[in-house]
C-alpha atoms as a PDB file:
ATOM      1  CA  UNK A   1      -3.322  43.590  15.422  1.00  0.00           C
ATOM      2  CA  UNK A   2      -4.909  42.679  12.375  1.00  0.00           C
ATOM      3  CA  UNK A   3      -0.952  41.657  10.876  1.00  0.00           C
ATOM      4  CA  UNK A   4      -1.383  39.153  14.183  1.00  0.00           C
ATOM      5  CA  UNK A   5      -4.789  37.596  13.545  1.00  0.00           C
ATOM      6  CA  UNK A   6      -3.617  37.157   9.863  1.00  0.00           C
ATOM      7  CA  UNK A   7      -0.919  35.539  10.342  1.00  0.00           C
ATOM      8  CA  UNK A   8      -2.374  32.858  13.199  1.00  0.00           C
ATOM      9  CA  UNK A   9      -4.862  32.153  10.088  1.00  0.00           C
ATOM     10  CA  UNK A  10      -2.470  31.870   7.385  1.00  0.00           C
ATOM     11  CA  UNK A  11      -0.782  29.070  10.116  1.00  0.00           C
ATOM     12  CA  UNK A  12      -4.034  27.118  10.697  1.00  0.00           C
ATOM     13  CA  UNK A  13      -5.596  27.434   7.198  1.00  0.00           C
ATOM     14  CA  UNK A  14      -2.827  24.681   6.248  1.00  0.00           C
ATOM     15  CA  UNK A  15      -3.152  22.292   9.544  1.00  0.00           C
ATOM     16  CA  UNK A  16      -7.082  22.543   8.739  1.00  0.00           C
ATOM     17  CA  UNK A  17      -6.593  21.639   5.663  1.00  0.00           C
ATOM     18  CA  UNK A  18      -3.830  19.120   6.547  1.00  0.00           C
ATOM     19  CA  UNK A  19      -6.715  17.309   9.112  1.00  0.00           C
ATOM     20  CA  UNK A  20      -9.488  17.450   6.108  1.00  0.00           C
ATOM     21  CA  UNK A  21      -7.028  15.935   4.074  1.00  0.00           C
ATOM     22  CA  UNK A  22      -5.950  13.063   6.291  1.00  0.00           C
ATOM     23  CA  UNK A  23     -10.181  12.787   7.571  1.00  0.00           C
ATOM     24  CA  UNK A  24     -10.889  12.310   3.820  1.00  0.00           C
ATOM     25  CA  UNK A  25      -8.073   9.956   3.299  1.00  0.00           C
ATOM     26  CA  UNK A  26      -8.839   7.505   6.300  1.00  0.00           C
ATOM     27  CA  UNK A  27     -12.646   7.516   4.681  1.00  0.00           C
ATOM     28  CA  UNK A  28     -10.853   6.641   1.077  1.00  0.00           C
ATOM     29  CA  UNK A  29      -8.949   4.314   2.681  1.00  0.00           C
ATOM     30  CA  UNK A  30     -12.027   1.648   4.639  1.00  0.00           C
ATOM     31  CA  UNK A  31     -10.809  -1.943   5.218  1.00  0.00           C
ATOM     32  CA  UNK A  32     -12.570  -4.855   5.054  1.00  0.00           C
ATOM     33  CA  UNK A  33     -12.270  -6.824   8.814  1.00  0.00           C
ATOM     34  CA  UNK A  34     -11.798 -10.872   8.379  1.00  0.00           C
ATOM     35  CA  UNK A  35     -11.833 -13.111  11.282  1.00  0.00           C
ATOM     36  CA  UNK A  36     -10.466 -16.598  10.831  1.00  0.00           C
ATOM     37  CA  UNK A  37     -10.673 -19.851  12.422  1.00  0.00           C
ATOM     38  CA  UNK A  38     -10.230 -23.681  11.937  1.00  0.00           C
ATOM     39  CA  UNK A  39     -10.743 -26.597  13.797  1.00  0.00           C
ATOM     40  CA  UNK A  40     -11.635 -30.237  13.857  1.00  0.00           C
ATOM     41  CA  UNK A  41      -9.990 -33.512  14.736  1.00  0.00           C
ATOM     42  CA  UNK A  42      -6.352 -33.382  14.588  1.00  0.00           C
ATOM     43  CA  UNK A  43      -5.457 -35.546  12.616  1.00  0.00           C
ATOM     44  CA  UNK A  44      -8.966 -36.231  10.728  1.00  0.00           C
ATOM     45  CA  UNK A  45     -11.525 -34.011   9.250  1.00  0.00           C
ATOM     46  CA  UNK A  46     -11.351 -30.293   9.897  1.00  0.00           C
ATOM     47  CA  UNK A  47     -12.844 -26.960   9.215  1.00  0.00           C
ATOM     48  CA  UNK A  48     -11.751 -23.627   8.025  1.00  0.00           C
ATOM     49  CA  UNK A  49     -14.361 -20.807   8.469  1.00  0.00           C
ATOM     50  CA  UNK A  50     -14.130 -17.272   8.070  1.00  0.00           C
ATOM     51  CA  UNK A  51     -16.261 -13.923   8.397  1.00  0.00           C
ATOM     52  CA  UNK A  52     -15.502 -10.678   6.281  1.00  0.00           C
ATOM     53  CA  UNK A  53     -17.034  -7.180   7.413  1.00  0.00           C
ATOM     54  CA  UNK A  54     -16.479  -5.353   4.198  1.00  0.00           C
ATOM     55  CA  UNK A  55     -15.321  -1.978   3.590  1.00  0.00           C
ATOM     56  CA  UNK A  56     -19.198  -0.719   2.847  1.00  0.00           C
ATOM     57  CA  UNK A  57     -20.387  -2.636   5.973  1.00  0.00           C
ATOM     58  CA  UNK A  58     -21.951  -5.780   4.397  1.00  0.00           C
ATOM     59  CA  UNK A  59     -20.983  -9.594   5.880  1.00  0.00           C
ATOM     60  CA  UNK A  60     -20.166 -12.292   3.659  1.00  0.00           C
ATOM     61  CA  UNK A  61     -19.015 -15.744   5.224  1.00  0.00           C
ATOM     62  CA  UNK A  62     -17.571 -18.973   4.311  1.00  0.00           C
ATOM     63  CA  UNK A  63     -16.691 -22.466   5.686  1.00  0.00           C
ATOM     64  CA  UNK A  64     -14.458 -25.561   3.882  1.00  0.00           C
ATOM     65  CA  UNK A  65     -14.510 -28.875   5.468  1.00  0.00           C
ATOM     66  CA  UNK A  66     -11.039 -30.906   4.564  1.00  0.00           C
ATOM     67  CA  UNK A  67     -11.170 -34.890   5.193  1.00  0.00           C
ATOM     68  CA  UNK A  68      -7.748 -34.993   6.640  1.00  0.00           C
ATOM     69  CA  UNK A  69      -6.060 -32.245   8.525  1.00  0.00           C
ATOM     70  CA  UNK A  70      -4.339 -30.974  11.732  1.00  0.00           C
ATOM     71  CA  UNK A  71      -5.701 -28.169  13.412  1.00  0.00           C
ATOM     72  CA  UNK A  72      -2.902 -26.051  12.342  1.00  0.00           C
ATOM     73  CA  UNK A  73      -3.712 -26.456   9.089  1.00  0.00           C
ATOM     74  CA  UNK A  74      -7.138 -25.610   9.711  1.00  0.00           C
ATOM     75  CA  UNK A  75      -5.989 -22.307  10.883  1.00  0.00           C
ATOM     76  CA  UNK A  76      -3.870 -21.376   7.861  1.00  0.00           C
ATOM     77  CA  UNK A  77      -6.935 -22.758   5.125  1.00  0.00           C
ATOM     78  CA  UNK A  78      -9.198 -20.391   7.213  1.00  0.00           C
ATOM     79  CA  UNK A  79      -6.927 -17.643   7.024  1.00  0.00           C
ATOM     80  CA  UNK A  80      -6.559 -18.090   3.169  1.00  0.00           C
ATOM     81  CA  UNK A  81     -10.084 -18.158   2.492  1.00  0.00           C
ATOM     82  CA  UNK A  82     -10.687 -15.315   4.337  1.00  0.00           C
ATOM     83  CA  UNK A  83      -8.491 -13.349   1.880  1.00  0.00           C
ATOM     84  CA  UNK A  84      -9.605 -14.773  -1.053  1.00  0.00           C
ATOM     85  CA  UNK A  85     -13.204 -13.657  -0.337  1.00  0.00           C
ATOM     86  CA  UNK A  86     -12.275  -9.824   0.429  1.00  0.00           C
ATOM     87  CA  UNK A  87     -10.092  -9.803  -2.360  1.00  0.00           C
ATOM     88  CA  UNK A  88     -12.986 -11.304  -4.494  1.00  0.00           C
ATOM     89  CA  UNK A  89     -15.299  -9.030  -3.091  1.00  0.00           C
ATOM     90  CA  UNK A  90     -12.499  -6.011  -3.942  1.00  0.00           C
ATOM     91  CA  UNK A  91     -10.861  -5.114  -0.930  1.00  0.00           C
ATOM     92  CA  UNK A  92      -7.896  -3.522  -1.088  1.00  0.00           C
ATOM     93  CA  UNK A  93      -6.936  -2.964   2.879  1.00  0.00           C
ATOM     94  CA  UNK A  94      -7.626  -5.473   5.362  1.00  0.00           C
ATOM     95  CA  UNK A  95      -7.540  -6.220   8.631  1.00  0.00           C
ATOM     96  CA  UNK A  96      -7.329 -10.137   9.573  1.00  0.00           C
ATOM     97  CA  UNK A  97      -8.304 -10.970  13.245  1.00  0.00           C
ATOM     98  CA  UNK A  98      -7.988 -14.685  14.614  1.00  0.00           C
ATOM     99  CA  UNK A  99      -7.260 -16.705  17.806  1.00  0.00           C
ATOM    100  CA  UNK A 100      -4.439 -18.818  16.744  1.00  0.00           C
ATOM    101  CA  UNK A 101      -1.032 -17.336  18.012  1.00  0.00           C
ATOM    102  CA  UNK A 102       0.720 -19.996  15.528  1.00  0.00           C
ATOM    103  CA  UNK A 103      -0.737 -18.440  12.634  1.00  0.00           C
ATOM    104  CA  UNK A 104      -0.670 -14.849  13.593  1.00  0.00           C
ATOM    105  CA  UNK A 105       3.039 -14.980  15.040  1.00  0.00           C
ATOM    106  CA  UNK A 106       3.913 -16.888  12.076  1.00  0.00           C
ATOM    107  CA  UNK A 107       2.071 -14.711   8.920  1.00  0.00           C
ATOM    108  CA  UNK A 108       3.722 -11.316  10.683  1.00  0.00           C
ATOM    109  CA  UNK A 109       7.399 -13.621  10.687  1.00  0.00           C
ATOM    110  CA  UNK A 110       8.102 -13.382  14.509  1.00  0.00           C
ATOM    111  CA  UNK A 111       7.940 -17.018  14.497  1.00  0.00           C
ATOM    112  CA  UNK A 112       9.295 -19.459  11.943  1.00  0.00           C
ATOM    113  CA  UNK A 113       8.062 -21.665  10.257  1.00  0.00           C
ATOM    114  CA  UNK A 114       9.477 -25.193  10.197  1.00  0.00           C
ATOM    115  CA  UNK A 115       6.786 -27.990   9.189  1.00  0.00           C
ATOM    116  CA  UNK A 116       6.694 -27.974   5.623  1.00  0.00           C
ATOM    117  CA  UNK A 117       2.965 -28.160   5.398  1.00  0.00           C
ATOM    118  CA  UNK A 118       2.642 -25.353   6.687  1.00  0.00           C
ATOM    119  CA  UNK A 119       4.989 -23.406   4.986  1.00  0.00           C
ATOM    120  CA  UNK A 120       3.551 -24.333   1.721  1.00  0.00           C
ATOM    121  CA  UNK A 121       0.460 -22.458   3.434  1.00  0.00           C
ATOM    122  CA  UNK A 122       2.254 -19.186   4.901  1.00  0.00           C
ATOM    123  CA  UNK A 123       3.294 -18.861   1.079  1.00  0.00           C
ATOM    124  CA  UNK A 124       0.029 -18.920   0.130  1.00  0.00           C
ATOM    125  CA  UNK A 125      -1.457 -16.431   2.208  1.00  0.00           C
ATOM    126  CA  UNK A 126       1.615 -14.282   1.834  1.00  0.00           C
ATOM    127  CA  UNK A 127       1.270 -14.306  -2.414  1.00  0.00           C
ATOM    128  CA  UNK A 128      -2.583 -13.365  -1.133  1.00  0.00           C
ATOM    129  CA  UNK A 129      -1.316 -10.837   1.780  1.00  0.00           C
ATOM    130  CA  UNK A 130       0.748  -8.800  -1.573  1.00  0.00           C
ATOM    131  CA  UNK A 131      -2.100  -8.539  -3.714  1.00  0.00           C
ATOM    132  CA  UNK A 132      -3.499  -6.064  -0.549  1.00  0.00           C
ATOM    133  CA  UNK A 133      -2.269  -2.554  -0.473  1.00  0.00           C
ATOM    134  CA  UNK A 134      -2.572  -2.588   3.072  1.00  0.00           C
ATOM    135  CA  UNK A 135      -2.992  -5.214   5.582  1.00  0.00           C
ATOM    136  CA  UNK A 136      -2.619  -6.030   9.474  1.00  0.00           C
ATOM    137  CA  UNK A 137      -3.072  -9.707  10.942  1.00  0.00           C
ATOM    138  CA  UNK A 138      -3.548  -9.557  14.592  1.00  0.00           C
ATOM    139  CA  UNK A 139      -4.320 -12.214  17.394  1.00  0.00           C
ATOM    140  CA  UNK A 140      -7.656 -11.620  19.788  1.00  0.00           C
ATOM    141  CA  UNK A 141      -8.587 -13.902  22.390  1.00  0.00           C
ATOM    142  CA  UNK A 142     -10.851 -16.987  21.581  1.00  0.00           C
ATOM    143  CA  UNK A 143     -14.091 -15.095  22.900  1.00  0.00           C
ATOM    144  CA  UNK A 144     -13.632 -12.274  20.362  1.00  0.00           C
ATOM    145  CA  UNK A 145     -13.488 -15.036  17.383  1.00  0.00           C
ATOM    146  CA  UNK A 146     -17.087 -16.664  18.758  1.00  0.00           C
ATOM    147  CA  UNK A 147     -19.138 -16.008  15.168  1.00  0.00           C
ATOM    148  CA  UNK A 148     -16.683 -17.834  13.442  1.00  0.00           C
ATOM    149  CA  UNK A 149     -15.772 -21.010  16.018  1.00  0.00           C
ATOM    150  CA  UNK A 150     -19.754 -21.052  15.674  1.00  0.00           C
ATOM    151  CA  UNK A 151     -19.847 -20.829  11.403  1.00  0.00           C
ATOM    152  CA  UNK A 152     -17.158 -23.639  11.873  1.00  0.00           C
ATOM    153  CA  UNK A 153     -18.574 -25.637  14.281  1.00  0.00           C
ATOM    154  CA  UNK A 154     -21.967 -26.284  12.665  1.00  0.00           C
ATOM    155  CA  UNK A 155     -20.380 -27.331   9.500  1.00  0.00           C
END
């Protein structure tokens, strides 16, 4: 009997210590959440504003207003500034939430990308998306993104 109960703990002593190991790794390992989201006249003035929960819990937030733009654009400046401020703030994983399926489907290459504007954008937050060790960009609905339409919209 006691060869039994030995053995069952000699089995679990590594998967416990396999679970502590992947618990302390997932703590190691916090991201920093940005949402993004432009806006404006299209073409005319627009906004790009952005939110970043980071990693310790603290908000930071930030808003540019462009004279001439297309709401497309407005998207991918957002997007960018978003990263710039968790990567000035130190972040090293991210997760990147926003309402534009253009930008999203477009960042995570399911969609092309075929107006040159806005290439020269996607290559900018992709040099920014590589200086991340890990990252996810994901599309929520429009109600999700509310703080930032509002950060935008009173700009």
């Amino acid at each position: 009997m006691a060869g039994c109960c030995s053995g069952r703990k000699a089995k679990n002593a590594p998967r416990g210590l396999n679970q502590a190991v992947e618990q302390n790794t997932a703590e190691v390992m916090k991201r920093a959440t940005i949402h993004f989201d432009g806006g404006g006249q299209s073409p005319g003035p627009v906004t790009a504003a952005c939110t970043v929960e980071l990693s310790d819990g603290s908000f930071d937030q930030d808003v540019t207003r462009f004279d001439q733009g297309t709401h497309n654009t407005a998207e991918w400046h957002a997007l960018i500034l978003g990263l710039r401020m968790a990567l000035k703030h130190g972040e090293r994983h991210v997760v990147v939430k926003g309402d534009s399926m253009l930008v999203v489907k477009q960042i995570n290459r399911e969609w092309k990308t075929k107006n040159a504007a806005l290439q020269s954008l996607r290559a900018q937050a992709e040099e920014l998306l590589a200086l991340f060790e890990t990252w996810r960009v994901e599309w929520i609905p429009r109600k999700e993104n509310r703080r930032t339409d509002e950060l935008g919209r009173a700009q």
